[in-house]
N, C-alpha and C. Protein backbone atom coordinates (compact mmCIF):
# COMPACT_ATOMS: atom_id res chain seq x y z
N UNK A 1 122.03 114.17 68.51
CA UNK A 1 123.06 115.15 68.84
C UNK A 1 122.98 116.32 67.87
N UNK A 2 123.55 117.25 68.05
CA UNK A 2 122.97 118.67 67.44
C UNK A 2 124.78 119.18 66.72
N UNK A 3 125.42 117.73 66.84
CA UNK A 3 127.07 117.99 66.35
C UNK A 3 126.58 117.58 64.88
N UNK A 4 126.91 118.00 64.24
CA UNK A 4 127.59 117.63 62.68
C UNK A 4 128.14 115.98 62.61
N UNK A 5 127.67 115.38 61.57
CA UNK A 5 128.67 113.77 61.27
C UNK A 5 129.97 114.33 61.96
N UNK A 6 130.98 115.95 60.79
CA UNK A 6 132.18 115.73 60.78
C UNK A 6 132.63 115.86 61.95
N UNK A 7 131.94 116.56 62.43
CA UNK A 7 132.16 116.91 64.34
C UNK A 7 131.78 115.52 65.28
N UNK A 8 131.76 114.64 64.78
CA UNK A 8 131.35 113.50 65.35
C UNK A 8 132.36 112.51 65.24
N UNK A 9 133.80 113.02 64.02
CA UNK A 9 134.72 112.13 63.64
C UNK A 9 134.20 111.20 62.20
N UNK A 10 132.90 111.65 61.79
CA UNK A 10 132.49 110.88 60.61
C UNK A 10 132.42 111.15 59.96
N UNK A 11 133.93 111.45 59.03
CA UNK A 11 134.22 112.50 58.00
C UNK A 11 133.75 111.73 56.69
N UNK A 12 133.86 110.70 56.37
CA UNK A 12 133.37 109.88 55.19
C UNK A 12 131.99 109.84 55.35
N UNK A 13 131.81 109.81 56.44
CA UNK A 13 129.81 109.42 56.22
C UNK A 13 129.32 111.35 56.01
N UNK A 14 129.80 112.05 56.29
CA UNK A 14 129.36 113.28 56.08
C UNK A 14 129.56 113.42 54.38
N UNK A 15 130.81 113.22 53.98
CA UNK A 15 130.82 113.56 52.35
C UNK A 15 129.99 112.76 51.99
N UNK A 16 129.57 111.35 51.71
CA UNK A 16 128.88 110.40 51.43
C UNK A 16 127.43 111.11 51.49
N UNK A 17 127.25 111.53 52.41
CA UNK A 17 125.63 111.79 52.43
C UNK A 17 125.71 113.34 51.58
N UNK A 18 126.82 114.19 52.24
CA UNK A 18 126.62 115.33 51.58
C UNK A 18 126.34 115.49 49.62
N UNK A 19 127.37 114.30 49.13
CA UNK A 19 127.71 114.39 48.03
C UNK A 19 126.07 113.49 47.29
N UNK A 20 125.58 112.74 47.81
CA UNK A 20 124.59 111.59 47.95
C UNK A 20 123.35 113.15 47.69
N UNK A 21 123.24 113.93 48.50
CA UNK A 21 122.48 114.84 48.40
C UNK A 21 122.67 115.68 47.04
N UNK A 22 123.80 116.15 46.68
CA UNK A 22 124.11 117.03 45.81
C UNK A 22 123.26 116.24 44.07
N UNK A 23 124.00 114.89 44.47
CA UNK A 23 123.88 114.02 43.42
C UNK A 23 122.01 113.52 42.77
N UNK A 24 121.42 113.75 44.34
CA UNK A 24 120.12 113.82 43.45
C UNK A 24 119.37 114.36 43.26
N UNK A 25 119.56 115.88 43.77
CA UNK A 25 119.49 117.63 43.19
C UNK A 25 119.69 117.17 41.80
N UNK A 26 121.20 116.91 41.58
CA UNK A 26 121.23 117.16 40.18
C UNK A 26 120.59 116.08 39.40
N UNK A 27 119.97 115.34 39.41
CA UNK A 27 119.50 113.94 38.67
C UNK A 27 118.07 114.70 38.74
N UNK A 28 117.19 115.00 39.86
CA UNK A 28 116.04 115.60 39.84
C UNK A 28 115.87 117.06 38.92
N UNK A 29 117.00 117.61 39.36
CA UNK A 29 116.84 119.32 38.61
C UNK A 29 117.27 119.17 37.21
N UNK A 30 118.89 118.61 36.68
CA UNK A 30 118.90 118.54 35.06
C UNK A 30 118.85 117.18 34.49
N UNK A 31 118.07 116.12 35.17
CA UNK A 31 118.05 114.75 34.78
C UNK A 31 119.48 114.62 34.32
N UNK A 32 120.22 114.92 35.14
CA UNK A 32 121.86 114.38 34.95
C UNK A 32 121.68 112.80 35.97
N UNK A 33 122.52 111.81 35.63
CA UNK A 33 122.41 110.34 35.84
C UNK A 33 123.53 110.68 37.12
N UNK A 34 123.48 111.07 38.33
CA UNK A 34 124.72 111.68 38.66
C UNK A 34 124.86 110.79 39.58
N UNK A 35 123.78 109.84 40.19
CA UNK A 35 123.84 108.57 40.97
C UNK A 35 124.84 107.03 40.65
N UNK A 36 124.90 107.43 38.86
CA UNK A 36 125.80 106.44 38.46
C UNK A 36 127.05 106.67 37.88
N UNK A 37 127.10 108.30 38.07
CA UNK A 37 128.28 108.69 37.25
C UNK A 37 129.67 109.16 38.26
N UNK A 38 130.74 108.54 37.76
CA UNK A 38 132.16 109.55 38.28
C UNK A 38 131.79 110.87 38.69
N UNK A 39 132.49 111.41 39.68
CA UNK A 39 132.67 113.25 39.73
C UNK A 39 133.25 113.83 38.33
N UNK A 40 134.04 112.94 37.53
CA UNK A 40 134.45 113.94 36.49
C UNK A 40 133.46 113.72 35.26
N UNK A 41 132.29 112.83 35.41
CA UNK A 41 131.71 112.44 34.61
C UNK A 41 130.35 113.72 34.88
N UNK A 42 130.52 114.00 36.38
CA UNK A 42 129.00 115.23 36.92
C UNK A 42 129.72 116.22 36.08
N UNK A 43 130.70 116.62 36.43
CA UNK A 43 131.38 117.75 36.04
C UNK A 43 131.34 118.04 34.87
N UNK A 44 131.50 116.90 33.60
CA UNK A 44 131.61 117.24 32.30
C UNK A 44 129.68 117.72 31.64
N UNK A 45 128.69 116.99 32.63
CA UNK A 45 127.64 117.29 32.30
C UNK A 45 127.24 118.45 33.05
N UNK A 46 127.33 118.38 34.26
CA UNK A 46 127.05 120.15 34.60
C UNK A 46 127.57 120.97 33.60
N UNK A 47 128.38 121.14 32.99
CA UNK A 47 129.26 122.06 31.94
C UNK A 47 128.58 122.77 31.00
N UNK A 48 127.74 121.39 30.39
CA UNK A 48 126.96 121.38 29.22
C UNK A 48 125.60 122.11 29.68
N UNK A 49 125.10 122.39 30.79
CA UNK A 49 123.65 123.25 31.08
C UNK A 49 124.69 124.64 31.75
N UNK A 50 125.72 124.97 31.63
CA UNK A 50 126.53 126.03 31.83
C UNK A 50 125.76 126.85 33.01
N UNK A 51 125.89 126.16 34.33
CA UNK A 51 126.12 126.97 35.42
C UNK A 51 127.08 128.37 35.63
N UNK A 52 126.49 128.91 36.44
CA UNK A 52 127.63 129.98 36.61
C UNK A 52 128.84 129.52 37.02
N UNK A 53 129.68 129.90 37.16
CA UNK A 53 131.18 129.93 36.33
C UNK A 53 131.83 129.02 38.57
N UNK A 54 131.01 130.21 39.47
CA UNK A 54 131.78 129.83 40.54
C UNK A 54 131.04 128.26 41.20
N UNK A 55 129.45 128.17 40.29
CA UNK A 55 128.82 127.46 41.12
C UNK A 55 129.43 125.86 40.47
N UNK A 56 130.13 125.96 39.33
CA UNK A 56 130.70 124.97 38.39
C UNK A 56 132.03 124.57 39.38
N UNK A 57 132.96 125.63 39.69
CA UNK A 57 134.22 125.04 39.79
C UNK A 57 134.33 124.70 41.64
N UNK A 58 132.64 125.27 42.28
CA UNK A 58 132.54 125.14 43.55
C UNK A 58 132.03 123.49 43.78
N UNK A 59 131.51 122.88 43.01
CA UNK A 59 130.63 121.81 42.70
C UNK A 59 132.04 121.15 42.70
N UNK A 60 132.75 120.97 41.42
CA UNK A 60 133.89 120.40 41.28
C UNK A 60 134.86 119.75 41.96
N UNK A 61 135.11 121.22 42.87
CA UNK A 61 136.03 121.18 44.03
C UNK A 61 135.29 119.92 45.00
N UNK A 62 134.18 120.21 45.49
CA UNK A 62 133.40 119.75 46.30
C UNK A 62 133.40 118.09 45.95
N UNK A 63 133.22 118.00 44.72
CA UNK A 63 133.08 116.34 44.39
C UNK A 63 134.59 116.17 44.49
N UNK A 64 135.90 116.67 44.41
CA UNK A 64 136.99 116.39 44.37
C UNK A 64 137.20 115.81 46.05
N UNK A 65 136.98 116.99 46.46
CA UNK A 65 137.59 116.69 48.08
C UNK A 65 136.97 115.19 48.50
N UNK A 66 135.65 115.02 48.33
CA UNK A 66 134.79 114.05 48.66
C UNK A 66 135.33 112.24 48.29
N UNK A 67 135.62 112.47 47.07
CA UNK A 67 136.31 111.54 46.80
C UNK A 67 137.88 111.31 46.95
N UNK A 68 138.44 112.15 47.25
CA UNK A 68 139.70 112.40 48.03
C UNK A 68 139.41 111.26 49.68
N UNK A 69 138.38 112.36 50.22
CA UNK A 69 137.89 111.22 51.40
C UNK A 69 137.62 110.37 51.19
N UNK A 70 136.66 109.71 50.53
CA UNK A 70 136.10 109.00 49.97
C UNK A 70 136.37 107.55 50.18
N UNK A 71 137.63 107.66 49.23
CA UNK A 71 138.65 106.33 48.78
C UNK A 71 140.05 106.89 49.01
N UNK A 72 140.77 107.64 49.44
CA UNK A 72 141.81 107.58 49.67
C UNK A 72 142.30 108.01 51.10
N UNK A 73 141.03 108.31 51.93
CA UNK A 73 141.03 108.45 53.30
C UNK A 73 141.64 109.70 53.74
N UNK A 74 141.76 110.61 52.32
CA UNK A 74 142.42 111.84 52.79
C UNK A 74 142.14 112.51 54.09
N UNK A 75 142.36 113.46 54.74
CA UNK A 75 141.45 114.64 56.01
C UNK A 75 142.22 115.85 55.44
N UNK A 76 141.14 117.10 54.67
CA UNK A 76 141.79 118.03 54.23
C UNK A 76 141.23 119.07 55.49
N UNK A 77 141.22 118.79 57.14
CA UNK A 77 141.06 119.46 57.85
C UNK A 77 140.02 120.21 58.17
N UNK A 78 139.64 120.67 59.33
CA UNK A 78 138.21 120.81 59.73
C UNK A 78 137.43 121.90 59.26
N UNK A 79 138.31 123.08 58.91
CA UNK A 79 138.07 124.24 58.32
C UNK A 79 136.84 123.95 56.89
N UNK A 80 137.09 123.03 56.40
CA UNK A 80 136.47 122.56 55.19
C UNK A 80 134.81 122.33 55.36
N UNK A 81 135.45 121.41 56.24
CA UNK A 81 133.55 120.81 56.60
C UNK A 81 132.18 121.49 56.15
N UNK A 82 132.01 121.99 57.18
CA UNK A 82 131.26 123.33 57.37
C UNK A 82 131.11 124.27 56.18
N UNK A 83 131.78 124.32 55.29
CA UNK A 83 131.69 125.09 53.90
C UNK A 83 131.31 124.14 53.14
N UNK A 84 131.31 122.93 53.07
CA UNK A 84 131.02 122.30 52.30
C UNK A 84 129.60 121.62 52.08
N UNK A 85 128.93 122.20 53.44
CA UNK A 85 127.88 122.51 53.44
C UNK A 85 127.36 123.31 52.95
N UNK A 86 128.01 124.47 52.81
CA UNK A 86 127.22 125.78 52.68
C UNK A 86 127.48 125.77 51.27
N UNK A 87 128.46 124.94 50.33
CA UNK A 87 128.55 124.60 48.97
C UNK A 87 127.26 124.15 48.24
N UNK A 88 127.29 123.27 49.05
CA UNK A 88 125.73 122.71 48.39
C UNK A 88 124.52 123.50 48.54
N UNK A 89 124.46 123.91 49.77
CA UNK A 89 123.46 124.58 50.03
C UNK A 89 123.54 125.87 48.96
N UNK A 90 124.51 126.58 49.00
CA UNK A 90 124.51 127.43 47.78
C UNK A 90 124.08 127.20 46.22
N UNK A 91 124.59 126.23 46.06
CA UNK A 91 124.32 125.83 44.71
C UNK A 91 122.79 125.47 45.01
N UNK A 92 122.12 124.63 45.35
CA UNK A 92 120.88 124.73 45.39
C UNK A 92 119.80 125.99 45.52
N UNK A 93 120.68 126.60 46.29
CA UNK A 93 119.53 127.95 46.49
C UNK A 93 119.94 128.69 45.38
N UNK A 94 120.95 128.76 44.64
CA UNK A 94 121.35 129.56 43.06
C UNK A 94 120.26 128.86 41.89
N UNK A 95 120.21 127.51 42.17
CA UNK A 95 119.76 127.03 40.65
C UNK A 95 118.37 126.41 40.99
N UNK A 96 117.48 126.79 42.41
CA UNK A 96 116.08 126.01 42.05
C UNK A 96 115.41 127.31 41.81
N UNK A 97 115.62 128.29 41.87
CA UNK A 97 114.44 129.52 41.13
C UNK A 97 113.78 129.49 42.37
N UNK A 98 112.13 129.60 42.23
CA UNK A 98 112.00 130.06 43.39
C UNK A 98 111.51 128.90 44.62
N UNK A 99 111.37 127.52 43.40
CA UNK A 99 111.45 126.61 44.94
C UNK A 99 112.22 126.43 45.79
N UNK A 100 111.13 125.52 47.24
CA UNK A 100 112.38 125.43 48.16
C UNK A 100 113.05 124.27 48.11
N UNK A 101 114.45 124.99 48.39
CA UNK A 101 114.99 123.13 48.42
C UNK A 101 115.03 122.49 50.09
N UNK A 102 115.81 121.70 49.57
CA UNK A 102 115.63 120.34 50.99
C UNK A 102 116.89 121.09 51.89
N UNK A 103 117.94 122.25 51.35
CA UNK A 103 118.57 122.54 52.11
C UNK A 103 118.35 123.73 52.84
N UNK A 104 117.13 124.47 52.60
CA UNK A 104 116.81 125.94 52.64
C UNK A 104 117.12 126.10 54.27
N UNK A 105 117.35 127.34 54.88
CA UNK A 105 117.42 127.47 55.95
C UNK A 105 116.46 127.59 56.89
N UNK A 106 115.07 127.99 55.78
CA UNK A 106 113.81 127.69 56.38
C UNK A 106 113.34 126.95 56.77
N UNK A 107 113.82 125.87 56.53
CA UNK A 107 113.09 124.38 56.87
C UNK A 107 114.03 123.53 57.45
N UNK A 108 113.54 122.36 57.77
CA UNK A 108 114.61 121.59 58.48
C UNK A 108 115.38 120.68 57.55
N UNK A 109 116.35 120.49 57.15
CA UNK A 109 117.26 119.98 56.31
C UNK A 109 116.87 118.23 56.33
N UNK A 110 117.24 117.82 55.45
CA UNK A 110 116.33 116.55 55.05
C UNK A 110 117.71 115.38 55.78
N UNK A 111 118.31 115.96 55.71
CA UNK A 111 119.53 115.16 56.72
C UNK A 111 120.37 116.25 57.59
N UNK A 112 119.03 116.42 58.85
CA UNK A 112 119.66 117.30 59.69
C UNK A 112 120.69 116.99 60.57
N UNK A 113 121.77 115.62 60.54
CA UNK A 113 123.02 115.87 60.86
C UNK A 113 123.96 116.22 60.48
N UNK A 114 124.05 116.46 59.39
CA UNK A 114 125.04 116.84 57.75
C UNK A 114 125.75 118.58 58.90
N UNK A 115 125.19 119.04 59.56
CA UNK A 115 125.28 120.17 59.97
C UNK A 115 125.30 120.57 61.41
């Protein structure tokens, strides 16, 4: 299907994979452990390689909401989704220089239902 997880009603399996993605960007790009760590535990180490300021508190947000879904079954509404794609995808295309990443728009996304 060419719907999105969240457009599918699979709002946990979309953060899960989305955040699952983010998490080993960052383990691959600053050997941050981010597969075994809390969101406030990514957060305190992203800090320390001092991202830009929006791509820090966009990351943040992003691991917040996720685990909001996560485990407490929140729905912060559909408006979200879809940006929270383009979160990651941002941050990746800000911090790999000039490789491509797995989210580039050039290529086909490495979990092309996320979208």
């Amino acid at each position: 299907s060419s719907m999105g997880l969240w457009q599918q009603g699979e709002i946990k399996e979309h953060y899960t994979r989305l955040t699952s993605i983010l998490r080993e960007y960052l383990e691959r790009k600053y050997a941050i452990h981010a597969l075994e760590q809390t969101s406030d535990e990514i957060v305190d180490q992203l800090r320390k390689i001092h991202p830009p300021t929006h791509l820090l508190l966009d990351t943040a947000q992003l691991l917040s909401v996720a685990d909001l879904i996560k485990f407490a079954k929140a729905d912060p509404g559909t408006d979200i989704h879809a940006e929270t794609i383009e979160r990651v995808r941002t941050f990746v295309t800000q911090t790999s220089g000039n490789t491509a990443s797995a989210l580039n728009d050039d290529q086909t996304p490495a979990h092309e239902d996320l979208g």
